[in-house]
C-alpha atoms as a PDB file:
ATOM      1  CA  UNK A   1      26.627   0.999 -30.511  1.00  0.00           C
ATOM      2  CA  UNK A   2      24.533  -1.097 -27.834  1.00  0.00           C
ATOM      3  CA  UNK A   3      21.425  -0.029 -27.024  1.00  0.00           C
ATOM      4  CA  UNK A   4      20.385  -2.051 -23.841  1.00  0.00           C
ATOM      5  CA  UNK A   5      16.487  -2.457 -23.147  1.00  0.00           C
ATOM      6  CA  UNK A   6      15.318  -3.202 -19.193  1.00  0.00           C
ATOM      7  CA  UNK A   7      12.271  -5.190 -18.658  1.00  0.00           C
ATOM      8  CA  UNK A   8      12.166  -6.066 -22.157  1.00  0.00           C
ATOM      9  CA  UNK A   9       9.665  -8.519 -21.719  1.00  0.00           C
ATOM     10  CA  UNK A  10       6.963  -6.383 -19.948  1.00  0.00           C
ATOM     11  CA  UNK A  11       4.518  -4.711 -22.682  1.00  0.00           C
ATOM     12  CA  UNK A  12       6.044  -1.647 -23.030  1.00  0.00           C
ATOM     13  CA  UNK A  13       9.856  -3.240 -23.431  1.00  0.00           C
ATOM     14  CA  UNK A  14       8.563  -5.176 -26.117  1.00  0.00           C
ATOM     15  CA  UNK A  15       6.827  -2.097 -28.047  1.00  0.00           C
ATOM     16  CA  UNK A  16      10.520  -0.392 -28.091  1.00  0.00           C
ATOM     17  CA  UNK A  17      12.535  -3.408 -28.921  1.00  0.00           C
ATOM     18  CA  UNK A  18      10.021  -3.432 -32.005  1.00  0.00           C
ATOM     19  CA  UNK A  19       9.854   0.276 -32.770  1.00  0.00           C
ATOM     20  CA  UNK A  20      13.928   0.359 -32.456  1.00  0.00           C
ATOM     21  CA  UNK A  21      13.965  -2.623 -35.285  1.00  0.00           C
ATOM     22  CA  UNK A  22      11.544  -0.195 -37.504  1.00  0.00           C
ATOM     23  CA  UNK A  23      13.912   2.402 -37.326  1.00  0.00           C
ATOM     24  CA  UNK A  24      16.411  -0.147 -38.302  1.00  0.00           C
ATOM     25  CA  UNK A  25      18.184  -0.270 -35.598  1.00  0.00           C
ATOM     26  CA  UNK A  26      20.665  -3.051 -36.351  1.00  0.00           C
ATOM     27  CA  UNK A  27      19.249  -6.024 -34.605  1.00  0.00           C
ATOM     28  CA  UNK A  28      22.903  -6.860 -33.243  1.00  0.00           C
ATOM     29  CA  UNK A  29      23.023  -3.798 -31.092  1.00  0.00           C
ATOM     30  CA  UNK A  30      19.787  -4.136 -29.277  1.00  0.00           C
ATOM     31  CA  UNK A  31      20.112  -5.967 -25.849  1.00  0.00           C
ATOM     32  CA  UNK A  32      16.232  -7.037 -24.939  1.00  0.00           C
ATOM     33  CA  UNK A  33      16.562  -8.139 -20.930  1.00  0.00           C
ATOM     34  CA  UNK A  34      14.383  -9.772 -18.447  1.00  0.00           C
ATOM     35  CA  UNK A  35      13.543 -12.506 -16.415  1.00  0.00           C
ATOM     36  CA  UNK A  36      12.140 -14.499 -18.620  1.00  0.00           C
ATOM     37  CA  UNK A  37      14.483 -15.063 -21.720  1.00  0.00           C
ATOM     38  CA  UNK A  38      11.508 -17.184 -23.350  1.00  0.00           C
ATOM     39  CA  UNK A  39       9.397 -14.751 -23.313  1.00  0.00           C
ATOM     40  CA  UNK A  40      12.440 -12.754 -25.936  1.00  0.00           C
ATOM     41  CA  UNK A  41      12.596 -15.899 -27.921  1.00  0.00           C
ATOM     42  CA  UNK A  42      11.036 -14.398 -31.085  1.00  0.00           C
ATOM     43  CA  UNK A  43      13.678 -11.162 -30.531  1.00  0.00           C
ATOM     44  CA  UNK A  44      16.087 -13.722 -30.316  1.00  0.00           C
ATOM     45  CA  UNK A  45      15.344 -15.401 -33.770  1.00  0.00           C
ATOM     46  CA  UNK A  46      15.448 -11.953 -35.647  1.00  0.00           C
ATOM     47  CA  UNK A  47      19.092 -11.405 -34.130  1.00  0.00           C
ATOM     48  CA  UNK A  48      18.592  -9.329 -31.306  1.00  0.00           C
ATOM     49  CA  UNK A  49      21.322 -10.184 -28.388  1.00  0.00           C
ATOM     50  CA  UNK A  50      19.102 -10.986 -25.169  1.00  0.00           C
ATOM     51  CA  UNK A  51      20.418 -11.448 -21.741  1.00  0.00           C
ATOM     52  CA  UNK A  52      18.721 -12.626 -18.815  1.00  0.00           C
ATOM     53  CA  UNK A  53      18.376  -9.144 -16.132  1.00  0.00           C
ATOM     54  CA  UNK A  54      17.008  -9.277 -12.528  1.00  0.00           C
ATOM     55  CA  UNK A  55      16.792  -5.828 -11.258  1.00  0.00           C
ATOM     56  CA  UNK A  56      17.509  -7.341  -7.570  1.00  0.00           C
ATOM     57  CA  UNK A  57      20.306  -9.220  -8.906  1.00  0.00           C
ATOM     58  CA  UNK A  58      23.353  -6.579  -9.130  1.00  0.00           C
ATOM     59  CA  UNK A  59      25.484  -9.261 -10.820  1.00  0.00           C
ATOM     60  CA  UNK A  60      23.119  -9.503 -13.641  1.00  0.00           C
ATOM     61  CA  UNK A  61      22.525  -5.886 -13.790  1.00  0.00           C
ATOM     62  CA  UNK A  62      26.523  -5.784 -14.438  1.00  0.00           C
ATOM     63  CA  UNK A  63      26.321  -7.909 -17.043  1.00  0.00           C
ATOM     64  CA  UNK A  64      23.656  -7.006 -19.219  1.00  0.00           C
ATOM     65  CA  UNK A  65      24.718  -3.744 -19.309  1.00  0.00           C
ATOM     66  CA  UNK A  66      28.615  -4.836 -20.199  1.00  0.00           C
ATOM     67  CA  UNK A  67      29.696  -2.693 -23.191  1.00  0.00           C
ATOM     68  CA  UNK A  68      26.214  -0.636 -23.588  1.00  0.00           C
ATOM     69  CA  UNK A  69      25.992   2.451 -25.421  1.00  0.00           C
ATOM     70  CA  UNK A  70      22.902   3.199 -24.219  1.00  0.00           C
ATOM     71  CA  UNK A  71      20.351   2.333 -21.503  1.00  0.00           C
ATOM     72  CA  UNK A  72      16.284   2.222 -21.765  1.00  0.00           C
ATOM     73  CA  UNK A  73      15.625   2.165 -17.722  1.00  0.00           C
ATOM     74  CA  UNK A  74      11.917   1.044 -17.753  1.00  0.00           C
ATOM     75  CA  UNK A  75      10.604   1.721 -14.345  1.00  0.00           C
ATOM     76  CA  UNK A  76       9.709  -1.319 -12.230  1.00  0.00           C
ATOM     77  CA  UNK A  77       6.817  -2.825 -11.422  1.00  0.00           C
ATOM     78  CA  UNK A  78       7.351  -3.722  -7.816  1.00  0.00           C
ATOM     79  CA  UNK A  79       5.197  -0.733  -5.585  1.00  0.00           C
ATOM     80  CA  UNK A  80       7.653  -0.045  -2.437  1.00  0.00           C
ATOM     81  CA  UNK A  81      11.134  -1.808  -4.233  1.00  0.00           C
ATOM     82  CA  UNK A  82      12.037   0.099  -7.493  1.00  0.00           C
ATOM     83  CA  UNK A  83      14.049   2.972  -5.837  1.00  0.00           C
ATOM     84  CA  UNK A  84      16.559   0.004  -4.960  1.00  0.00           C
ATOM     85  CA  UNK A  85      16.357  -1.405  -8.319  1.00  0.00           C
ATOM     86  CA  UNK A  86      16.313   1.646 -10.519  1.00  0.00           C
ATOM     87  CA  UNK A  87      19.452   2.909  -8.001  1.00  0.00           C
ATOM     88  CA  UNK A  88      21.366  -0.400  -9.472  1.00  0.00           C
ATOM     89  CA  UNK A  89      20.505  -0.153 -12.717  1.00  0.00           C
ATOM     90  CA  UNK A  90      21.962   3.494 -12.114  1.00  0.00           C
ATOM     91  CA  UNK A  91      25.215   2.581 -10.774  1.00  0.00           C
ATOM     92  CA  UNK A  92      25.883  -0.486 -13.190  1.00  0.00           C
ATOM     93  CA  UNK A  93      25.196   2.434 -16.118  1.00  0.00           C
ATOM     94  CA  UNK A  94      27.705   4.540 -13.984  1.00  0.00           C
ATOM     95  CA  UNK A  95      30.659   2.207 -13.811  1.00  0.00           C
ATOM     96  CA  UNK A  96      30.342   1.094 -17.550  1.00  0.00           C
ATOM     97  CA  UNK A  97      30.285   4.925 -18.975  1.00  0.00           C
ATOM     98  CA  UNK A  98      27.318   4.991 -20.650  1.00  0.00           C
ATOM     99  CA  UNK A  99      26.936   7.834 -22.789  1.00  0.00           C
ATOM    100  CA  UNK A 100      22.896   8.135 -22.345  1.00  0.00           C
ATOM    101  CA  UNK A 101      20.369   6.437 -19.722  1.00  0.00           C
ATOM    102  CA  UNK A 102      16.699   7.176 -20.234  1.00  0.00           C
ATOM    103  CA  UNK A 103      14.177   7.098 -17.298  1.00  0.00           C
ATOM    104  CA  UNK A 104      10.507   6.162 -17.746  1.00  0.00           C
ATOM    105  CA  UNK A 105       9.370   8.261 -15.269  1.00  0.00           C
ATOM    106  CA  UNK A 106       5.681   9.914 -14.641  1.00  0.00           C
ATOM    107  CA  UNK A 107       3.954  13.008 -16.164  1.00  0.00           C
ATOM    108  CA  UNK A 108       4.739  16.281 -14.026  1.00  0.00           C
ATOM    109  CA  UNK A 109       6.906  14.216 -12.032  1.00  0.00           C
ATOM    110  CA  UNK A 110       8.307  17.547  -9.982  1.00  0.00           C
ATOM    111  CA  UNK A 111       4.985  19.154  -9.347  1.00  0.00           C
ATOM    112  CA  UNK A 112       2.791  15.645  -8.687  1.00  0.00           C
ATOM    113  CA  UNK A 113       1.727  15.005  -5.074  1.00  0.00           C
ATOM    114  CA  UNK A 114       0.380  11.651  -6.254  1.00  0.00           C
ATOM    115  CA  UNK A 115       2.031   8.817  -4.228  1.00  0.00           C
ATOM    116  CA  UNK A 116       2.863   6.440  -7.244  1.00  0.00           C
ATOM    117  CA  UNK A 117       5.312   9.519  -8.482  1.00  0.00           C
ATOM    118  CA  UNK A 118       7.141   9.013  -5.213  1.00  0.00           C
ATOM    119  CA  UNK A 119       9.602   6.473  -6.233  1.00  0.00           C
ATOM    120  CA  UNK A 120       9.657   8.259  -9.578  1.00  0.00           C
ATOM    121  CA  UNK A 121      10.735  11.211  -7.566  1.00  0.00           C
ATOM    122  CA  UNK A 122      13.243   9.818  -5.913  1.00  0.00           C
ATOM    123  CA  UNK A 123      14.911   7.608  -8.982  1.00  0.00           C
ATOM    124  CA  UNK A 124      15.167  11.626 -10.694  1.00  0.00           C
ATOM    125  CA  UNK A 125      16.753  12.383  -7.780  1.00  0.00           C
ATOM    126  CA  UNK A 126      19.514   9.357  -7.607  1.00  0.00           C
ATOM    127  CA  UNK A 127      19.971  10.321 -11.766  1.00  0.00           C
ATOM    128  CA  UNK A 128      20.699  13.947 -11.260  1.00  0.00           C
ATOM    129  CA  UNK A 129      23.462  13.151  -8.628  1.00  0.00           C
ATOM    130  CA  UNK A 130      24.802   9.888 -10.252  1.00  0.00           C
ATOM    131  CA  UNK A 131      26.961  11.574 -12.921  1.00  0.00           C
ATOM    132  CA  UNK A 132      25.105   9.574 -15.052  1.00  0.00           C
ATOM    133  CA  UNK A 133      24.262  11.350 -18.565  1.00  0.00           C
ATOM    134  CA  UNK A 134      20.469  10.840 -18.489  1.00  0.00           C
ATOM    135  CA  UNK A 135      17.385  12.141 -20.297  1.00  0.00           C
ATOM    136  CA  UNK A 136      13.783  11.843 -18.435  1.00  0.00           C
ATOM    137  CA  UNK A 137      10.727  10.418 -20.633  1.00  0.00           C
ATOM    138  CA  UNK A 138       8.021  11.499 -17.937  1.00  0.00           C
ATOM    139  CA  UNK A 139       5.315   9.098 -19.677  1.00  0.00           C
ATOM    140  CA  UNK A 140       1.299  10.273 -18.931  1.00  0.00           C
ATOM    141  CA  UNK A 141      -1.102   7.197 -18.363  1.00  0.00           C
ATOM    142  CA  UNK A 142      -1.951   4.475 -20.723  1.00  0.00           C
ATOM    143  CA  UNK A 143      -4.758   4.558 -21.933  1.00  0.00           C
ATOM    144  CA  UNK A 144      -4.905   0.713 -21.862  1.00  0.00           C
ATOM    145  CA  UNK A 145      -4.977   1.453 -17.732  1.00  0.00           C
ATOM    146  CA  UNK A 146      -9.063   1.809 -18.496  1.00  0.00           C
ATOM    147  CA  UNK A 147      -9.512   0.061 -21.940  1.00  0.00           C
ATOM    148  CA  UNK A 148      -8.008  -3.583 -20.357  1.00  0.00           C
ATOM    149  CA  UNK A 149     -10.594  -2.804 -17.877  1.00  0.00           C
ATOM    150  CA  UNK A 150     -13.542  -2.853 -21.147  1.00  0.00           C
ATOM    151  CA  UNK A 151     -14.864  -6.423 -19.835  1.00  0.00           C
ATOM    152  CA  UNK A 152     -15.255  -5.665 -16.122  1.00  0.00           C
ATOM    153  CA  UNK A 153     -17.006  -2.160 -17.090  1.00  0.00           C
ATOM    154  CA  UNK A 154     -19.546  -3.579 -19.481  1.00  0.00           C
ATOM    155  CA  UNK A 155     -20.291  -6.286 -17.086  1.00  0.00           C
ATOM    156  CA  UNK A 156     -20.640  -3.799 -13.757  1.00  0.00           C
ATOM    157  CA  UNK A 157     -22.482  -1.396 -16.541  1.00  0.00           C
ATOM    158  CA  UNK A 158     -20.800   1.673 -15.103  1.00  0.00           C
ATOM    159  CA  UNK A 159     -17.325   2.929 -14.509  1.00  0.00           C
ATOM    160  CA  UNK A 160     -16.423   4.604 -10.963  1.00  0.00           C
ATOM    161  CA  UNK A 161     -13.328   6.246  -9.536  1.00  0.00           C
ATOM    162  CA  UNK A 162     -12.480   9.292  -7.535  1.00  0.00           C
ATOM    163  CA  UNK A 163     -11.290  11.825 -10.178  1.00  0.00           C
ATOM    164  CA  UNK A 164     -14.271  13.937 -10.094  1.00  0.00           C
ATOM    165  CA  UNK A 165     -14.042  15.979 -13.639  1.00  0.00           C
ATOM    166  CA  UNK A 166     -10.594  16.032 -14.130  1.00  0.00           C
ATOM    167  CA  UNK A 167      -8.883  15.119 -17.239  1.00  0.00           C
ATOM    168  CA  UNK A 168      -6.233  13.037 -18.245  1.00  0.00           C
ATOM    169  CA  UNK A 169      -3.597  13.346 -21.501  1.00  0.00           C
ATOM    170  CA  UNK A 170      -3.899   9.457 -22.312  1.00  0.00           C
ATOM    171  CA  UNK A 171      -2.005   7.791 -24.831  1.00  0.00           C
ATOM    172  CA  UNK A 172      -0.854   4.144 -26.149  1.00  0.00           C
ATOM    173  CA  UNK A 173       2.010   1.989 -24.774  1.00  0.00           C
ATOM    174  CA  UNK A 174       2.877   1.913 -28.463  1.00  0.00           C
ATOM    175  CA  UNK A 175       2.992   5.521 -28.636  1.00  0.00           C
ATOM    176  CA  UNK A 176       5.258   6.266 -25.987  1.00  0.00           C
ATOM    177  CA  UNK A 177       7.339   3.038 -27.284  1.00  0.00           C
ATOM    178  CA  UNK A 178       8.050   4.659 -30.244  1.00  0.00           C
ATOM    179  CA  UNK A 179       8.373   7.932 -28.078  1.00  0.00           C
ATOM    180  CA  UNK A 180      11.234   6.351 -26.502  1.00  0.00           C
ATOM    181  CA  UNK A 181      12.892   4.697 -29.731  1.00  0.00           C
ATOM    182  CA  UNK A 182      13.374   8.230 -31.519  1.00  0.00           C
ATOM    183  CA  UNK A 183      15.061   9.434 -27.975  1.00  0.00           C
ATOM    184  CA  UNK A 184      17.601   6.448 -28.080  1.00  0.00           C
ATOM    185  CA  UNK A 185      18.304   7.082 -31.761  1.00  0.00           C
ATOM    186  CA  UNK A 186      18.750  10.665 -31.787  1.00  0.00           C
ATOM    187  CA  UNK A 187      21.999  12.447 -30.823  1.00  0.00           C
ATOM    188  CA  UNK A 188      22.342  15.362 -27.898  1.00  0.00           C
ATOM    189  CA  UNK A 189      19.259  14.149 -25.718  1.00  0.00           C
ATOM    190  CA  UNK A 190      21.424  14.060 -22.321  1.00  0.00           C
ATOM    191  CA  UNK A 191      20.038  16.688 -19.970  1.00  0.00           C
ATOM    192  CA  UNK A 192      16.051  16.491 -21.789  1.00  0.00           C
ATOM    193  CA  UNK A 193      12.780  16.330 -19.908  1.00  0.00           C
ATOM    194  CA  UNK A 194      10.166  14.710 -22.043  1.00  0.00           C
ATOM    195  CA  UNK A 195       6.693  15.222 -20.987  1.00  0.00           C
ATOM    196  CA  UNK A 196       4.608  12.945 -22.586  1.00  0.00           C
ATOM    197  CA  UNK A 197       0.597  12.463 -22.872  1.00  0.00           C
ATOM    198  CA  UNK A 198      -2.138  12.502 -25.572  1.00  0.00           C
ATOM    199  CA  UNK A 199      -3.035  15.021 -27.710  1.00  0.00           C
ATOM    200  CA  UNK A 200      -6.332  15.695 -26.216  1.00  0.00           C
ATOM    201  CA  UNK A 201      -7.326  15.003 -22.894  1.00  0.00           C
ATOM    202  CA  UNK A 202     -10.269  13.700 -21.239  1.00  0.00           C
ATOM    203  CA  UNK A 203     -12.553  13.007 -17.944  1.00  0.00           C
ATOM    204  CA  UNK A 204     -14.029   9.858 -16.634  1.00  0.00           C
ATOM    205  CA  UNK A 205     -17.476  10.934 -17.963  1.00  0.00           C
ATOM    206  CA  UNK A 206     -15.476  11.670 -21.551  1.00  0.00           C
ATOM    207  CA  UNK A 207     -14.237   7.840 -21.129  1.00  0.00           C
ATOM    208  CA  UNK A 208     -18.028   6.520 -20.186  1.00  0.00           C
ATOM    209  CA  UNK A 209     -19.282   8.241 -22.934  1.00  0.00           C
ATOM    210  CA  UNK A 210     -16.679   6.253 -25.665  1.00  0.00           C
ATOM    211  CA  UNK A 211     -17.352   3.150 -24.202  1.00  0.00           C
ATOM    212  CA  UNK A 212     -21.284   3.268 -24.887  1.00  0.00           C
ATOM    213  CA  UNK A 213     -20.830   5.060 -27.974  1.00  0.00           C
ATOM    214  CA  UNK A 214     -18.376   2.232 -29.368  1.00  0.00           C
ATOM    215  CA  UNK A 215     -20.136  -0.756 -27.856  1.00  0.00           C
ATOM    216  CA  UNK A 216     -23.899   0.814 -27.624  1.00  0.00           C
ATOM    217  CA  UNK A 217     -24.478   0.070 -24.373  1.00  0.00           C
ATOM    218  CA  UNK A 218     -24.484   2.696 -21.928  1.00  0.00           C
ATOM    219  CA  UNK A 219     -22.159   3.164 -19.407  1.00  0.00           C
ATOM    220  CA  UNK A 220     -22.474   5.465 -16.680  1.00  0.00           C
ATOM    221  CA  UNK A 221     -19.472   7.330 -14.153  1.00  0.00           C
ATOM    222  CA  UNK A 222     -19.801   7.038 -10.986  1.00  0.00           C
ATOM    223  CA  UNK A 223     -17.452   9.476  -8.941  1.00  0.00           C
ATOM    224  CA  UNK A 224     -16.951   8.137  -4.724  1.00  0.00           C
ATOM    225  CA  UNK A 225     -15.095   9.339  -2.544  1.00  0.00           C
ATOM    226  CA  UNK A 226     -11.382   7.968  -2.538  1.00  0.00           C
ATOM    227  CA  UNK A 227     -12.002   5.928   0.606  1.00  0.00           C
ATOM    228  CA  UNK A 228     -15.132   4.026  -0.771  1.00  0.00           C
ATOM    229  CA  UNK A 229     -13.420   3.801  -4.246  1.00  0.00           C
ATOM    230  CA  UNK A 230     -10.060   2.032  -2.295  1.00  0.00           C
ATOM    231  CA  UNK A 231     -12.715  -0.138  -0.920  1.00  0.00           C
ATOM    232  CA  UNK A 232     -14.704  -1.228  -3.911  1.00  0.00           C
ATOM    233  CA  UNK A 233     -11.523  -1.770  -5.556  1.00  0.00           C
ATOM    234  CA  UNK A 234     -10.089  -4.269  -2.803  1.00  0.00           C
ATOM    235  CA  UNK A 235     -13.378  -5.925  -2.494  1.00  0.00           C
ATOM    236  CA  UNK A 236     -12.775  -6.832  -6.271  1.00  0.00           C
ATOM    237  CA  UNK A 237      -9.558  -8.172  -5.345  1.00  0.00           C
ATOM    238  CA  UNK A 238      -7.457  -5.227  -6.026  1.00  0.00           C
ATOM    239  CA  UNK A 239      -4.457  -5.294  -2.797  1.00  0.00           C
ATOM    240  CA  UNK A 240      -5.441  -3.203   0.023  1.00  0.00           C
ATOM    241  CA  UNK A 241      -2.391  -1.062  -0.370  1.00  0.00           C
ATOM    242  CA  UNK A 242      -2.583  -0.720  -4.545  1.00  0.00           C
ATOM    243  CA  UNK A 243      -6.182  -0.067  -4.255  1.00  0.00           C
ATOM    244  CA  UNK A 244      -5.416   3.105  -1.810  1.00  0.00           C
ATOM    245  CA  UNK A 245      -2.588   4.175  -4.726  1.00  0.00           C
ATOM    246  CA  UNK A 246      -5.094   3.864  -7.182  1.00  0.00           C
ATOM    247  CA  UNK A 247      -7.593   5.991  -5.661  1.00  0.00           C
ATOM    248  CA  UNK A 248      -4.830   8.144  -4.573  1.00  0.00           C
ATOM    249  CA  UNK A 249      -4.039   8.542  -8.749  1.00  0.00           C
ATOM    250  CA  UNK A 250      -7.743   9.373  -9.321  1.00  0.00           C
ATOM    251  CA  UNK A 251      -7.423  12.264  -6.881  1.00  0.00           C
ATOM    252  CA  UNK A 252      -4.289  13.568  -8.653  1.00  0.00           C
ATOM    253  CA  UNK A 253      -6.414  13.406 -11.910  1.00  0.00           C
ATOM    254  CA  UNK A 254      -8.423  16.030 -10.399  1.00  0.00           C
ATOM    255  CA  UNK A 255      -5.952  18.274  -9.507  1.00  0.00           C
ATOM    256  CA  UNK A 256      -5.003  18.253 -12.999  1.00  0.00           C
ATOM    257  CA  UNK A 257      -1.437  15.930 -12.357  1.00  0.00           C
ATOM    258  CA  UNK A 258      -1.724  14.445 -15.144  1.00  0.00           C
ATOM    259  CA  UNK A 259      -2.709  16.835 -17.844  1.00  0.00           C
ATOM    260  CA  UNK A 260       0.399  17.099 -20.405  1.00  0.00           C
ATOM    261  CA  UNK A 261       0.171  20.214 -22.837  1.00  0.00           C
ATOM    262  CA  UNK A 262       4.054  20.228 -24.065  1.00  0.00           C
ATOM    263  CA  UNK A 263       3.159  18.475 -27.798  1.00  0.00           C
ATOM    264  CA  UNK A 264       5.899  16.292 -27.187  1.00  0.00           C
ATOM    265  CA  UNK A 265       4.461  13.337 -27.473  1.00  0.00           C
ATOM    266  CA  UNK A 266       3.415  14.132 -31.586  1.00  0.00           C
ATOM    267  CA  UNK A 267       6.600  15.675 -32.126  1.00  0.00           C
ATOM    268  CA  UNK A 268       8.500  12.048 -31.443  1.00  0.00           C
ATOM    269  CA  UNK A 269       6.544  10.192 -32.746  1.00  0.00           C
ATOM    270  CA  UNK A 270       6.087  12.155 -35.629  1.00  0.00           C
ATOM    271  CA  UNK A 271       2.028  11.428 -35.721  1.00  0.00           C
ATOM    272  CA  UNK A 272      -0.748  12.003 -33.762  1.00  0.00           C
ATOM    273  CA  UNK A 273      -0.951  10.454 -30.797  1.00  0.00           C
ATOM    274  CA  UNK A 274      -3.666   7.471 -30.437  1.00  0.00           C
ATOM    275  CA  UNK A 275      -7.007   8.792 -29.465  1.00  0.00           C
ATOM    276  CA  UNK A 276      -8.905   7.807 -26.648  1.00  0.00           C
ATOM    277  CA  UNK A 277     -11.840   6.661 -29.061  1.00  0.00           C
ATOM    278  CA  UNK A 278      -9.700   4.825 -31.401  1.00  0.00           C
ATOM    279  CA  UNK A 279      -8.435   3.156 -28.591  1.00  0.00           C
ATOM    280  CA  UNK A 280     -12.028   2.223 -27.129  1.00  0.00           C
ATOM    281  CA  UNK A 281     -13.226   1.111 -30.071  1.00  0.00           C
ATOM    282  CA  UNK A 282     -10.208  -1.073 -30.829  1.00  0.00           C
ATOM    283  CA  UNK A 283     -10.712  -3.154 -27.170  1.00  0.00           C
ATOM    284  CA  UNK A 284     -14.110  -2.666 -28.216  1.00  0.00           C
ATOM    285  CA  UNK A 285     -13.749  -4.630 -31.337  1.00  0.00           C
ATOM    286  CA  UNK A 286     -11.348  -7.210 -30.187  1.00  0.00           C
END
């Protein structure tokens, strides 16, 4: 078996590379790709088979997939380009046979209007009429998305956004890492939707609150309008064009896009998901 890993030097590749070697996953039939092969160095020393991968370079695509079982397609970073990339990762799974591709895609990806599900929508789209045997992990937000923001928050001595009262199902890169592992392990997963989040959910006040409570100073939400939000965003430095997705994401928090209630998160991972104060208090502490 060959269990090929995409952007396996991004956070989250890194996180299933390591949760597939707990599960001892023979370190032979892990392929960790990306970029940057130093950046896999230390995969590279415990015996895991890494291959340089450029999701804009088909040949390489081609090639790191050569012989693979299975296929971890991490979603792309690059706003406006991943359609093209995930649709060659697609086809280069296609043309070997793979017997399973798995999709990080986002929470209540078919029901979203949020415009960072778009390409997400689209990339289900090209896997449904690909052929391809696939199985969707629709992965909530991170809760590192606000606690790598813990320095900037207790120096502003507030949080603001645009997602009113809304609540989000939150949980760890690490958890869906290891969400991912047991899905590449298992048999009969072809044809699953995954919807993944945090056990319990919570609002931007909820958030405010863990931050003071874990670092006793208090912090304070501040909901704007998505417009002025956009705006304080970019004035921070935040692209124009991100900073309008990001308060575009705070308004699908209060519709409720990305509350997950399926459990399936826990029942992967075989735990409790990690908690938004354990997590606080954690970037708190460090």
């Amino acid at each position: 078996m060959s269990i090929v890993i995409t952007g396996a030097t991004g956070q989250l590749g890194r996180h299933v590379v390591k949760a597939l070697l707990e599960r001892n996953v023979p370190a032979e039939d892990i392929v960790a790709t990306g970029r940057s092969l130093e950046k896999l160095d230390d995969f590279a020393g415990r015996g895991v088979r890494v291959t340089a991968m450029d999701y804009a370079d088909a040949a390489s695509v081609s090639a790191a997939l050569k012989g693979a079982t299975k296929v971890l397609l991490i979603s792309g970073n690059e706003i406006g380009q991943r359609v093209e990339h995930h649709r060659t990762v697609i086809e280069a799974a296609k043309a070997e046979g793979v017997e399973l591709l798995a999709y990080t895609s986002i929470a209540n990806a078919d029901t979203t209007g949020m415009k960072l599900a778009a390409e997400h929508q689209v990339t289900e789209a090209i896997l449904r009429d690909s052929g391809v045997p696939f199985v969707l992990l629709r992965n909530g937000w991170y809760l590192e998305n606000y606690t790598d923001q813990l320095p900037g928050t207790l120096a502003q001595g507030a949080l603001a956004g645009s997602a009113g009262d809304g609540r989000v199902s939150g949980a760890s890169r690490l958890d869906y890492a290891h969400a991912a592992a047991a899905v590449l392990v298992a048999d009969g997963q072809a044809g699953k939707i995954y919807e993944l989040g945090g056990d319990d959910a919570f609002s931007m006040a909820d958030l405010a609150a863990e931050i003071s409570a874990a670092t006793g100073k208090a912090i304070s939400y501040s909901d704007l309008p998505a417009g002025d939000y956009a705006g304080l965003l970019a004035g921070a430095g935040v692209p124009e064009g991100f900073a309008e997705i990001l308060a575009d994401s705070d308004l699908g928090i209060a519709r409720g896009d990305l509350l997950v209630s399926s459990g399936d998160l826990r029942r992967l991972i075989g735990r409790p998901a990690t908690s938004l104060a354990d997590a606080v208090r954690a970037a708190a502490g460090a």
